[in-house]
C-alpha atoms as a PDB file:
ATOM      1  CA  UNK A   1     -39.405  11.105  48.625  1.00  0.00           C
ATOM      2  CA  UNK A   2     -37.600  14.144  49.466  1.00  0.00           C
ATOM      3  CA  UNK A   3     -33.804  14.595  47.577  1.00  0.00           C
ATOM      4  CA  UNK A   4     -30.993  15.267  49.011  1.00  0.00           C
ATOM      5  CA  UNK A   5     -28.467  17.949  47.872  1.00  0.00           C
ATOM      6  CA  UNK A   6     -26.313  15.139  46.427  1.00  0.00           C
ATOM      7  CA  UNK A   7     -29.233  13.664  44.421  1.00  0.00           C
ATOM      8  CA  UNK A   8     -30.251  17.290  42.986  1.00  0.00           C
ATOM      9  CA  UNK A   9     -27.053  17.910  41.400  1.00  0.00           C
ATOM     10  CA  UNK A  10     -27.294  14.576  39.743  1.00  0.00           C
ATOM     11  CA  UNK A  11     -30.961  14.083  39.133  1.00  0.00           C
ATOM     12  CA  UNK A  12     -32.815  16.449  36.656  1.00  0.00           C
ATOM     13  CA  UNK A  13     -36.284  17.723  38.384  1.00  0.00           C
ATOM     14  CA  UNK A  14     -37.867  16.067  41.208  1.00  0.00           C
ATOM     15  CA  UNK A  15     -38.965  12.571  39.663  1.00  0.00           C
ATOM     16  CA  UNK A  16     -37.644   9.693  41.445  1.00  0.00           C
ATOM     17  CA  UNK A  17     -36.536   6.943  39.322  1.00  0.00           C
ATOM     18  CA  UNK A  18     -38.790   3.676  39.220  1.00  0.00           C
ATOM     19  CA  UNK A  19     -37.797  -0.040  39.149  1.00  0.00           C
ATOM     20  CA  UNK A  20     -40.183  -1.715  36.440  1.00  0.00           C
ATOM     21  CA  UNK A  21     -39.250  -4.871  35.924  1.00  0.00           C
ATOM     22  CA  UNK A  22     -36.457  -7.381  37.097  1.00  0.00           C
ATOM     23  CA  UNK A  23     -35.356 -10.614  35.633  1.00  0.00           C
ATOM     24  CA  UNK A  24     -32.717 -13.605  36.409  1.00  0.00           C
ATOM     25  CA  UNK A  25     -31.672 -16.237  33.835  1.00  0.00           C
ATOM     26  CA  UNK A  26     -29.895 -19.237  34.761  1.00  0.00           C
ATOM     27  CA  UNK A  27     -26.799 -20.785  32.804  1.00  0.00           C
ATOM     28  CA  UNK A  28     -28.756 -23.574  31.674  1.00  0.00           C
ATOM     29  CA  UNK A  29     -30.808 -20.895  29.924  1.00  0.00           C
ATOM     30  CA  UNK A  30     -28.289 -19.151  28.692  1.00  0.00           C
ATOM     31  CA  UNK A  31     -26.290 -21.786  26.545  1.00  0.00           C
ATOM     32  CA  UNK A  32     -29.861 -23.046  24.573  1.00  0.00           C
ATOM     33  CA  UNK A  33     -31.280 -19.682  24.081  1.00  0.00           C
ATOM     34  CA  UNK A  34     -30.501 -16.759  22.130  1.00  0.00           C
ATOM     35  CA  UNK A  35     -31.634 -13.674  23.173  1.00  0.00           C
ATOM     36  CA  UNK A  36     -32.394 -11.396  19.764  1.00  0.00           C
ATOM     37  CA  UNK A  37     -32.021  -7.809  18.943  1.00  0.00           C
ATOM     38  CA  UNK A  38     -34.638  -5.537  20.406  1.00  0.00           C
ATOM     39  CA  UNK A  39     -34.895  -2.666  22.093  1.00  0.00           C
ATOM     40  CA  UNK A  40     -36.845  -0.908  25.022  1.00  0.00           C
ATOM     41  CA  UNK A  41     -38.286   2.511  24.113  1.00  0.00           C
ATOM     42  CA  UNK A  42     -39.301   4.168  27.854  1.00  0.00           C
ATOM     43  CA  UNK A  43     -36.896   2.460  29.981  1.00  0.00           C
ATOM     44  CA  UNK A  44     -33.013   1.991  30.697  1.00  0.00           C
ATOM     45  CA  UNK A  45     -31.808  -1.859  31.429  1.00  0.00           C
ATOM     46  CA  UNK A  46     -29.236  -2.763  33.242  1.00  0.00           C
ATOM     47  CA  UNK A  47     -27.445  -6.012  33.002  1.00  0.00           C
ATOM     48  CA  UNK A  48     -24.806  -7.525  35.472  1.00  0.00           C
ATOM     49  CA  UNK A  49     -23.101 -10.858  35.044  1.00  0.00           C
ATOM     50  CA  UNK A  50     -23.443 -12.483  38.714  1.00  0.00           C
ATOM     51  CA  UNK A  51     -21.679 -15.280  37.157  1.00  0.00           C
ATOM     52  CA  UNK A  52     -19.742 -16.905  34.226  1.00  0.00           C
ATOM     53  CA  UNK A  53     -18.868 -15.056  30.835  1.00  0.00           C
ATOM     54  CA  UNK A  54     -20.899 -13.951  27.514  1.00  0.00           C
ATOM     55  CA  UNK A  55     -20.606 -11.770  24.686  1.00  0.00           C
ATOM     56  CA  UNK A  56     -23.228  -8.712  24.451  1.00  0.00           C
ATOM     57  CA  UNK A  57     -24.251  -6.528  21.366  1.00  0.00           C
ATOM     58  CA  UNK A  58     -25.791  -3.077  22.092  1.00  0.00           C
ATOM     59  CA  UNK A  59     -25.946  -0.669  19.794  1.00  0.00           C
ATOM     60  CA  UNK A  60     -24.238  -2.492  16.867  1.00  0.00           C
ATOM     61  CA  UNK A  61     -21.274  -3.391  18.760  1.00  0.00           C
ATOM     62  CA  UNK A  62     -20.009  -6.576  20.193  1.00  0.00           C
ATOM     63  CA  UNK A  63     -18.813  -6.872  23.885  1.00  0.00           C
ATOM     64  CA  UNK A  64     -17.202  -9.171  25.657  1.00  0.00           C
ATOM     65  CA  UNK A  65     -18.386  -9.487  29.429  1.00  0.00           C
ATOM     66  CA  UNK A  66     -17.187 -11.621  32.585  1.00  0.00           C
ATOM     67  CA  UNK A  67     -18.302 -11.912  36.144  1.00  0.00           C
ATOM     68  CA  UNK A  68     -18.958  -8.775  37.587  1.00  0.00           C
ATOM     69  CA  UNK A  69     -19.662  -6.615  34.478  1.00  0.00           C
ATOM     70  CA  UNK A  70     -22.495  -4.137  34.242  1.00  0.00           C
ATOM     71  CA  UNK A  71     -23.736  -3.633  30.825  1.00  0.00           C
ATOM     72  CA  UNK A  72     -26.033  -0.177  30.440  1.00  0.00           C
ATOM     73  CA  UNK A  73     -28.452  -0.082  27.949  1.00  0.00           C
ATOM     74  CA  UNK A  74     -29.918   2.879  27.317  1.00  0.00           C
ATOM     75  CA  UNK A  75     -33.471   3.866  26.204  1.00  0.00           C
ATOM     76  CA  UNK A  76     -33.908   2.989  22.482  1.00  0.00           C
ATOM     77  CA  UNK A  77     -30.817   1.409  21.527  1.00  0.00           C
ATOM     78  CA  UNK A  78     -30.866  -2.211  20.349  1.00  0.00           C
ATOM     79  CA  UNK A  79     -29.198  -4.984  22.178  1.00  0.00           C
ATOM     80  CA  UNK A  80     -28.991  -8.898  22.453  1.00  0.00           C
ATOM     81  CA  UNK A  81     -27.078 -11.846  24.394  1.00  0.00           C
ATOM     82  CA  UNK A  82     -25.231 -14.509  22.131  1.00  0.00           C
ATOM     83  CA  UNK A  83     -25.584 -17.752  23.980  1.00  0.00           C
ATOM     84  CA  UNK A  84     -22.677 -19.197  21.578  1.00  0.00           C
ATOM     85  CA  UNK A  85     -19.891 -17.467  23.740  1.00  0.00           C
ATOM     86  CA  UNK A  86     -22.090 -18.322  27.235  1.00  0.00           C
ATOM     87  CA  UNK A  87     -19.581 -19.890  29.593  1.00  0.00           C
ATOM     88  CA  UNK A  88     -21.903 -20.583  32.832  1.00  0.00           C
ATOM     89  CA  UNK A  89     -23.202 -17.787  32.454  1.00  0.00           C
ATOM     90  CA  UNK A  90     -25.567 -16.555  35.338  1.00  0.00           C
ATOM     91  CA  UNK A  91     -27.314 -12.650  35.132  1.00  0.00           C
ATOM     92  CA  UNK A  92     -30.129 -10.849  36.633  1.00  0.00           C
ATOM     93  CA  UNK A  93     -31.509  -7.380  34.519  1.00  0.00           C
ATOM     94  CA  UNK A  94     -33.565  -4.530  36.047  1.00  0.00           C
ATOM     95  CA  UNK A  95     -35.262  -2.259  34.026  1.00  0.00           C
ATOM     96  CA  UNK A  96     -35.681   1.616  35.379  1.00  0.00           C
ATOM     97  CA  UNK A  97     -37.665   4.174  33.905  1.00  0.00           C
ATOM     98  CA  UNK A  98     -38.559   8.269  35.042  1.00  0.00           C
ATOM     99  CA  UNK A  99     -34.384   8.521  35.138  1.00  0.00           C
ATOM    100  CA  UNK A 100     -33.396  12.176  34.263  1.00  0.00           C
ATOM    101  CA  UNK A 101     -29.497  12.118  35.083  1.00  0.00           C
ATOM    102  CA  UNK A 102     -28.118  15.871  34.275  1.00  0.00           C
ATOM    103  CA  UNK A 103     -26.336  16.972  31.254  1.00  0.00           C
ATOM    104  CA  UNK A 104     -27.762  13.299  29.829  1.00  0.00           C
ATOM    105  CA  UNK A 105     -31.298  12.202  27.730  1.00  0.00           C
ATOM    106  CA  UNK A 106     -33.974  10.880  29.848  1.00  0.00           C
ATOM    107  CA  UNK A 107     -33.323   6.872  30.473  1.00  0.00           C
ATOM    108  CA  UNK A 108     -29.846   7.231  29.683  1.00  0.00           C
ATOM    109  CA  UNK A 109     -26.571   6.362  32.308  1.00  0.00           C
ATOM    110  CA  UNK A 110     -23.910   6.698  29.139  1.00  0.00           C
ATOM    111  CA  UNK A 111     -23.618   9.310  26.989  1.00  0.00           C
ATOM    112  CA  UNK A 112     -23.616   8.161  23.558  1.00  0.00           C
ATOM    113  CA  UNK A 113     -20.595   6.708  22.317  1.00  0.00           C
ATOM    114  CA  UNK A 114     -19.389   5.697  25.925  1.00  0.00           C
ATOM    115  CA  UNK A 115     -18.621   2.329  26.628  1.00  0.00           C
ATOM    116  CA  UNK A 116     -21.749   0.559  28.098  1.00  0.00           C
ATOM    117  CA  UNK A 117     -19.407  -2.360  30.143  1.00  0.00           C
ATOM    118  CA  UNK A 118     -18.591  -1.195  33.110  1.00  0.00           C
ATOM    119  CA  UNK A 119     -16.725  -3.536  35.671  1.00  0.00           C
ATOM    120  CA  UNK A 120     -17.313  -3.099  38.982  1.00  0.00           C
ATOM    121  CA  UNK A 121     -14.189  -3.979  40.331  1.00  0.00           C
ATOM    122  CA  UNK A 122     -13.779  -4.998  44.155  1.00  0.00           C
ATOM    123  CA  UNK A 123     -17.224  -4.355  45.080  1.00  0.00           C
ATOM    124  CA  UNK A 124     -18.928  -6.342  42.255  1.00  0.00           C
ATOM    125  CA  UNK A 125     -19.894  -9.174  44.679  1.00  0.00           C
ATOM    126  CA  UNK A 126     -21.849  -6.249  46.836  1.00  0.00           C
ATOM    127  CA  UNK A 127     -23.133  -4.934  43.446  1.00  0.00           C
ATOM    128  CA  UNK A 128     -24.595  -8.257  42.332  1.00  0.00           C
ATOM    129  CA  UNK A 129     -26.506  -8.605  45.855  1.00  0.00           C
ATOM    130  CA  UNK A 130     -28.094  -5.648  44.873  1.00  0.00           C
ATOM    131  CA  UNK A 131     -29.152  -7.128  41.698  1.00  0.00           C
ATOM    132  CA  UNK A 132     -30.091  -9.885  43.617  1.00  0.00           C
ATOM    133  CA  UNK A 133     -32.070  -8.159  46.125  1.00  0.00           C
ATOM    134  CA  UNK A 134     -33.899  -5.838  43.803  1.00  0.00           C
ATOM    135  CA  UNK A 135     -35.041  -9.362  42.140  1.00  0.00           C
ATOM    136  CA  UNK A 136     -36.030 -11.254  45.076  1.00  0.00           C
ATOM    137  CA  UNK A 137     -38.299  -8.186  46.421  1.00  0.00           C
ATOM    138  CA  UNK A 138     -40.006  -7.532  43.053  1.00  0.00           C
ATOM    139  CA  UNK A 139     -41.578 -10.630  43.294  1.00  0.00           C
ATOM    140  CA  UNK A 140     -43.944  -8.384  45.626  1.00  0.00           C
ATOM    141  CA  UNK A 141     -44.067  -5.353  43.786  1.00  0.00           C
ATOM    142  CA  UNK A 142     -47.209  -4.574  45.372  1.00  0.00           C
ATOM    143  CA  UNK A 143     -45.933  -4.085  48.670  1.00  0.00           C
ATOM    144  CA  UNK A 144     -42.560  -3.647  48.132  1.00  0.00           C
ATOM    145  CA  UNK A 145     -41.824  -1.313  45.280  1.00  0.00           C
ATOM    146  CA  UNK A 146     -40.672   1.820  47.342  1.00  0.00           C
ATOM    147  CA  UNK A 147     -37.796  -0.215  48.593  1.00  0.00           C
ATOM    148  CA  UNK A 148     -36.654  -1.745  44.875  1.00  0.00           C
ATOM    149  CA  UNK A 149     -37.016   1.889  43.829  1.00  0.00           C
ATOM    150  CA  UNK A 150     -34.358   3.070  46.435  1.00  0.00           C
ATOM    151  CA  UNK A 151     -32.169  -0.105  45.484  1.00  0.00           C
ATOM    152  CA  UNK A 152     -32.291   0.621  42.144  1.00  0.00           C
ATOM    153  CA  UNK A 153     -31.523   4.276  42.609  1.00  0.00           C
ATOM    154  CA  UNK A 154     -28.623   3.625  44.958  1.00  0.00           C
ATOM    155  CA  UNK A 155     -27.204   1.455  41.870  1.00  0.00           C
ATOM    156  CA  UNK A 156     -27.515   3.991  39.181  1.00  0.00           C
ATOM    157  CA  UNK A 157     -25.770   6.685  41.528  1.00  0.00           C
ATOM    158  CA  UNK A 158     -23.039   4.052  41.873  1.00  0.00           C
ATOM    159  CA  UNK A 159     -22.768   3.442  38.158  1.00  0.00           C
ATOM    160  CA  UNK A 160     -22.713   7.759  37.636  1.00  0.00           C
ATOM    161  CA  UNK A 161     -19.603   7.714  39.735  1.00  0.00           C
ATOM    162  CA  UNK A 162     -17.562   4.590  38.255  1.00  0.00           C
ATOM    163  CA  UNK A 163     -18.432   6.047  34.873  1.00  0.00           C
ATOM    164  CA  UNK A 164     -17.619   9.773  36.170  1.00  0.00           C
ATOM    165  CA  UNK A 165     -13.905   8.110  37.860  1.00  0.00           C
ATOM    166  CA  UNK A 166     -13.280   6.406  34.046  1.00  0.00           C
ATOM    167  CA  UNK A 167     -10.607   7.319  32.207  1.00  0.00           C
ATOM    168  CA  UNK A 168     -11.538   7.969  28.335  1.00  0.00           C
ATOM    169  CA  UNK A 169      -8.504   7.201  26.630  1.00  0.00           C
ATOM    170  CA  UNK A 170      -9.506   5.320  23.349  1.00  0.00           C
ATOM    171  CA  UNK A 171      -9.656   7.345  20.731  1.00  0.00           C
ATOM    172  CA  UNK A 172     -12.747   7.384  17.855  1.00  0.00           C
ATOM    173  CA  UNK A 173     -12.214   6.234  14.769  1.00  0.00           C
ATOM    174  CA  UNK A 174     -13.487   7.682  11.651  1.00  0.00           C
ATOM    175  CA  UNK A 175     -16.266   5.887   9.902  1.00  0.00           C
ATOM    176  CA  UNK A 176     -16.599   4.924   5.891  1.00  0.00           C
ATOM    177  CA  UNK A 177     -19.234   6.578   3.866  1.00  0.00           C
ATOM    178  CA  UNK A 178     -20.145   2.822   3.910  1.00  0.00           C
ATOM    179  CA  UNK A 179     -20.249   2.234   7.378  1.00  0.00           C
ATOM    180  CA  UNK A 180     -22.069   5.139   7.173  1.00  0.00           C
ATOM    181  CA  UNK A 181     -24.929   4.093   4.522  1.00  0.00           C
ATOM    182  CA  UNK A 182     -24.679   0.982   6.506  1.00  0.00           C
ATOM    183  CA  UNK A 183     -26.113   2.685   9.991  1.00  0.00           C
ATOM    184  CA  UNK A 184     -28.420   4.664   7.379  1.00  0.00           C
ATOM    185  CA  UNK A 185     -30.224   1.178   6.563  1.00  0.00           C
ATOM    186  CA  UNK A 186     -30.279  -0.349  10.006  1.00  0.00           C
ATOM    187  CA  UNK A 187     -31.786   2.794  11.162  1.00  0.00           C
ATOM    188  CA  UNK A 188     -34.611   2.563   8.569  1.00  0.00           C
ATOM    189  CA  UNK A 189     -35.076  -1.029   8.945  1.00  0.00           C
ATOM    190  CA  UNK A 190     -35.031  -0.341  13.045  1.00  0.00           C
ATOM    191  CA  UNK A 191     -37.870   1.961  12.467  1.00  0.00           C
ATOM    192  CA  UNK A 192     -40.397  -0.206   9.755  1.00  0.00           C
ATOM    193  CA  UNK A 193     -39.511  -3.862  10.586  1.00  0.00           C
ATOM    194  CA  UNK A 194     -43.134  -4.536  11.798  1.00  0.00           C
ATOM    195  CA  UNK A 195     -44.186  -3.729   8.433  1.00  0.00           C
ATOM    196  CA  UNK A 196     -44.053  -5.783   5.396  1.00  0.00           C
ATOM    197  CA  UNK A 197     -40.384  -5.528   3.615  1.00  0.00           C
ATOM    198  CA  UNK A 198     -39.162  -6.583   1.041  1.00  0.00           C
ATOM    199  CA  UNK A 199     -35.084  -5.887  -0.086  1.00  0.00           C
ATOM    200  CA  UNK A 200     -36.235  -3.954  -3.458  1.00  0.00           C
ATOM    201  CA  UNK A 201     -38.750  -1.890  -1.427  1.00  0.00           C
ATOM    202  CA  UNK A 202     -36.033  -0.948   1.207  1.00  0.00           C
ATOM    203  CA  UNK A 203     -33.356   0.153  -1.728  1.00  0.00           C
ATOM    204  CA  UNK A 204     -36.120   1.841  -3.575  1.00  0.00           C
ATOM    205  CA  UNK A 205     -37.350   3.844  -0.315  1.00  0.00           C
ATOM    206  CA  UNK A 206     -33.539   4.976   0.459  1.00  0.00           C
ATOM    207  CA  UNK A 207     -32.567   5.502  -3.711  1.00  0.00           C
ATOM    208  CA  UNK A 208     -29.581   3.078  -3.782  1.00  0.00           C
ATOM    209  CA  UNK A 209     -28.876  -0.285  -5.864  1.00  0.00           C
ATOM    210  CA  UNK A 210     -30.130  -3.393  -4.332  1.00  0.00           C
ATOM    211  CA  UNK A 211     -27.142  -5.168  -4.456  1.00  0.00           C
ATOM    212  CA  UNK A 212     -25.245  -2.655  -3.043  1.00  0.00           C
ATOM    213  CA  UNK A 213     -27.652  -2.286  -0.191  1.00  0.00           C
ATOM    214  CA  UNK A 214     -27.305  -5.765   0.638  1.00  0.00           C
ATOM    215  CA  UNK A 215     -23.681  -6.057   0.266  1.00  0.00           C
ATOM    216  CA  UNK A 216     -22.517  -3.051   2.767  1.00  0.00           C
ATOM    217  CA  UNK A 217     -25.132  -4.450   5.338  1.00  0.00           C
ATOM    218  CA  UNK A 218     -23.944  -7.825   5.364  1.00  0.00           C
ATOM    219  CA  UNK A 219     -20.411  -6.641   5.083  1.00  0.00           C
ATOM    220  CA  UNK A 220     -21.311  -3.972   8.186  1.00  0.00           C
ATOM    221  CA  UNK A 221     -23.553  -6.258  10.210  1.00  0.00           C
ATOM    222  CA  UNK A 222     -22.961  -9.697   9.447  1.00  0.00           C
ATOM    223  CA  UNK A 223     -26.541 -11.082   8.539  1.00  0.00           C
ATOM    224  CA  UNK A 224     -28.664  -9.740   4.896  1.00  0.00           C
ATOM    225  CA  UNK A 225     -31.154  -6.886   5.961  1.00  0.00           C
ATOM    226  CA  UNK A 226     -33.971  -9.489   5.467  1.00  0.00           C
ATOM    227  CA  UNK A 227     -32.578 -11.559   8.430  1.00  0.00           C
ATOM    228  CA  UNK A 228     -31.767  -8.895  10.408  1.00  0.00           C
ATOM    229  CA  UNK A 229     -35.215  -7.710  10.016  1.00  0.00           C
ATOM    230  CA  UNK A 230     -36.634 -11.386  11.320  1.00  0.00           C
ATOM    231  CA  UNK A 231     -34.397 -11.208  13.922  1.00  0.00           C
ATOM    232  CA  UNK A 232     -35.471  -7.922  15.312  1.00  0.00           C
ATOM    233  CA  UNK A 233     -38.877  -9.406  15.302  1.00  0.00           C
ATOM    234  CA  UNK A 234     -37.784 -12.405  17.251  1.00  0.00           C
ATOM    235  CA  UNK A 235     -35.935 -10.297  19.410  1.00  0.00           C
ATOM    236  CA  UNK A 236     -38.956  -8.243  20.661  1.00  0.00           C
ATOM    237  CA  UNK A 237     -41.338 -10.856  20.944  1.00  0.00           C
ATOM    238  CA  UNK A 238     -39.060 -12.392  23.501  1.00  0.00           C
ATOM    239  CA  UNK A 239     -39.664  -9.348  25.316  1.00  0.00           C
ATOM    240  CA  UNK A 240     -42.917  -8.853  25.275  1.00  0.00           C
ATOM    241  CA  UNK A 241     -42.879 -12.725  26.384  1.00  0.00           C
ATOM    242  CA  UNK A 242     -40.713 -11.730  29.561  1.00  0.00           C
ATOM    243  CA  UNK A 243     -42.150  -8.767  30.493  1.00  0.00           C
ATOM    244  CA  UNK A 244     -45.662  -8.621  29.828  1.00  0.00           C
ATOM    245  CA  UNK A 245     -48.810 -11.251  29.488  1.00  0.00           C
ATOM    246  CA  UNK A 246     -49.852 -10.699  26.129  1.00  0.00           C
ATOM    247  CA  UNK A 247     -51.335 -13.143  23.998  1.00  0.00           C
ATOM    248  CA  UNK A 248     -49.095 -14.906  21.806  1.00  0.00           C
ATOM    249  CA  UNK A 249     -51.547 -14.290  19.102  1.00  0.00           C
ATOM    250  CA  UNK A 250     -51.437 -10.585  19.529  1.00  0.00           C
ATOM    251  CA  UNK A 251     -47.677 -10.568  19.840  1.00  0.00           C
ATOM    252  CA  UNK A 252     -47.892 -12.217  16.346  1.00  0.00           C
ATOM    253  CA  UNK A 253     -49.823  -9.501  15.397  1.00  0.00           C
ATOM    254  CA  UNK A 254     -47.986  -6.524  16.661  1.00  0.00           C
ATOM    255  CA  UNK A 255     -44.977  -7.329  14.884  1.00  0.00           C
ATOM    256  CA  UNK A 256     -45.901  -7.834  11.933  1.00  0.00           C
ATOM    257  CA  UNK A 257     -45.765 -11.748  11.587  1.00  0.00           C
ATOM    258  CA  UNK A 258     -48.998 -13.683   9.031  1.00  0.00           C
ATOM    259  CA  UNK A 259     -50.189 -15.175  11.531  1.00  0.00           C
ATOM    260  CA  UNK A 260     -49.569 -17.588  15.152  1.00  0.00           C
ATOM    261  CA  UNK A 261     -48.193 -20.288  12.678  1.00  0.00           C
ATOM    262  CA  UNK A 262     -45.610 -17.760  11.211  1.00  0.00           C
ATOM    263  CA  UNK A 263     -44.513 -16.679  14.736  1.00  0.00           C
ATOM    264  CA  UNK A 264     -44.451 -20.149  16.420  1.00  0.00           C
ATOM    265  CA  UNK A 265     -41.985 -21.366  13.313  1.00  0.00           C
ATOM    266  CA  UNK A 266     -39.445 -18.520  13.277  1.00  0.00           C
ATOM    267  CA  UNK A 267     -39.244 -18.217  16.599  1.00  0.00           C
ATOM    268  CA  UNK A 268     -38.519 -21.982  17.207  1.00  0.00           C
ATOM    269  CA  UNK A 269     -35.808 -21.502  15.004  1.00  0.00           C
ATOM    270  CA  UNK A 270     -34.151 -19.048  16.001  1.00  0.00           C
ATOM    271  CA  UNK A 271     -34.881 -19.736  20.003  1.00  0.00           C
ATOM    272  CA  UNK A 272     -35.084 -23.189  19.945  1.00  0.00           C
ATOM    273  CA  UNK A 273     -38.716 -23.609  21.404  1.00  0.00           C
ATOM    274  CA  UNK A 274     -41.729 -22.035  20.423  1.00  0.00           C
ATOM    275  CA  UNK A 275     -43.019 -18.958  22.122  1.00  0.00           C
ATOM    276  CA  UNK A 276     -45.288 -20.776  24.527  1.00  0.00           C
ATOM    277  CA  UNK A 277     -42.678 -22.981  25.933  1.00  0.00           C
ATOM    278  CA  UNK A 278     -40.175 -20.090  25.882  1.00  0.00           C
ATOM    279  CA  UNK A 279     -42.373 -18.026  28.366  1.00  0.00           C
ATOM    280  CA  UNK A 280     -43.218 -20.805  30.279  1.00  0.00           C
ATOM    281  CA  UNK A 281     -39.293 -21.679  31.124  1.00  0.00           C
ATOM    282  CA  UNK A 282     -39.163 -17.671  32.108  1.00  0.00           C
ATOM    283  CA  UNK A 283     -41.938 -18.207  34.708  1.00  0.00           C
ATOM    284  CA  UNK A 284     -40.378 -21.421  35.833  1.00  0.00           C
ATOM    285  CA  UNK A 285     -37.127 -19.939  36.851  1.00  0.00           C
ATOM    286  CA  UNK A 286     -38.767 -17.282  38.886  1.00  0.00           C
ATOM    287  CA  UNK A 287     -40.743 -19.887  41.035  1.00  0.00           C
END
């Protein structure tokens, strides 16, 4: 596909963007299951709430989103869906990777630090067609993919120029040494939480007092660093289960879990439903 002068002086080389996965989850859905932290390493996601309202966490922070919200996740930062503050909630994702936007890392929309909600105002109803669109035609990738690619493209030139147009007003505050320490752990626990962990191995590895480890990351976060680590391996092994067909089994052993037995009881309760049944009601809203 040849560029145009308006896509060079956006676009970074001569790679065309590719639509690699797209997904829709019903309200129904959406009020019974949580959707844990994980995070996508080669692609950007983008979210958009067709319908309904939610709360979203990327990066560490908390978001509330409404009916006709975008929410951009970049390449490599975590992010989940709470489905305690689902209100009828309705949302389709798409997932985009070979995006090289100028002055901007590869897979990224936002530069870091930017505000990843982004409402779309008086066209959101168009915008969510889109979304809509790019979903329906995926289901024939094979013949179709050239077309969801220039969808998808046409959305994240859209998003560019509402993010471009926004005003940047709010002003950064400084962060504790705490806070600090805080994003010090995450990050390590981001980076080894298919391995085996335990709390006195973590403090030992970054030289500070268990207790105080514990504390600031509860205090920071919310949850000990032990749950948080369960819940980051929850959180990809739903998706793995959305996006790919690998065996449960392997899944289990990918992230670190004892065995099938281990996975299938954490992840019914945290989820709700074990594994299995949890990619089986995926499939069954996309028939």
């Amino acid at each position: 596909m040849r560029q145009s002068n308006f896509l060079k002086s956006r676009l970074r080389g001569e790679c065309i963007p590719q639509c690699i996965n797209s997904h829709f989850i019903n309200e129904e859905h959406s009020s019974k299951h949580v959707f844990l932290p994980h995070a996508h390493k080669n692609y950007l996601e983008l979210f958009f709430v067709y319908q309904g309202e939610g709360q979203y966490m990327v990066d560490g922070q908390y978001y509330n989103i409404r009916k006709g919200d975008i929410v951009i996740i970049n390449a490599g930062l975590l992010h989940s869906k709470s489905c305690a503050f689902a209100k009828n909630l309705r949302s389709y994702s798409v997932g985009i990777c070979d995006l090289a936007l100028s002055g901007l890392p590869d897979n990224c929309l936002c530069a870091k630090g930017e505000p990843p909600v982004v409402s779309c105002g008086l066209i959101s109803d168009q915008i969510g067609e889109m979304f809509r669109l790019i979903y329906l035609l995926h289901s024939d990738k094979k013949h179709l993919s050239d077309i969801c690619d220039c969808i998808a493209l046409s959305l994240i030139l859209l998003i560019y120029e509402m993010l471009n147009s926004r005003s940047q007003n709010e002003s950064k505050k400084p962060r504790s040494s705490a806070s600090t320490m805080a994003d010090r752990i995450r990050n390590y626990l981001d980076e080894h939480y298919r391995e085996s962990l335990t709390l006195s191995a973590i403090a030992r590895e970054l030289n500070v007092n268990e207790y105080y480890l514990s504390h600031i990351f509860k205090d920071e976060f919310g949850i000990p660093p032990m749950q948080y680590v369960m819940r980051r391996r929850i959180g990809e092994a739903q998706s793995l289960l959305m996006d790919t067909s690998i065996p449960i089994g392997d899944i289990a052993d990918m992230l670190g879990f004892s065995s099938i037995s281990h996975l299938n009881t954490m992840f019914s309760k945290y989820v709700g439903l074990p594994p299995g049944k949890y990619r089986q009601s995926l499939r069954n809203m996309e028939e």
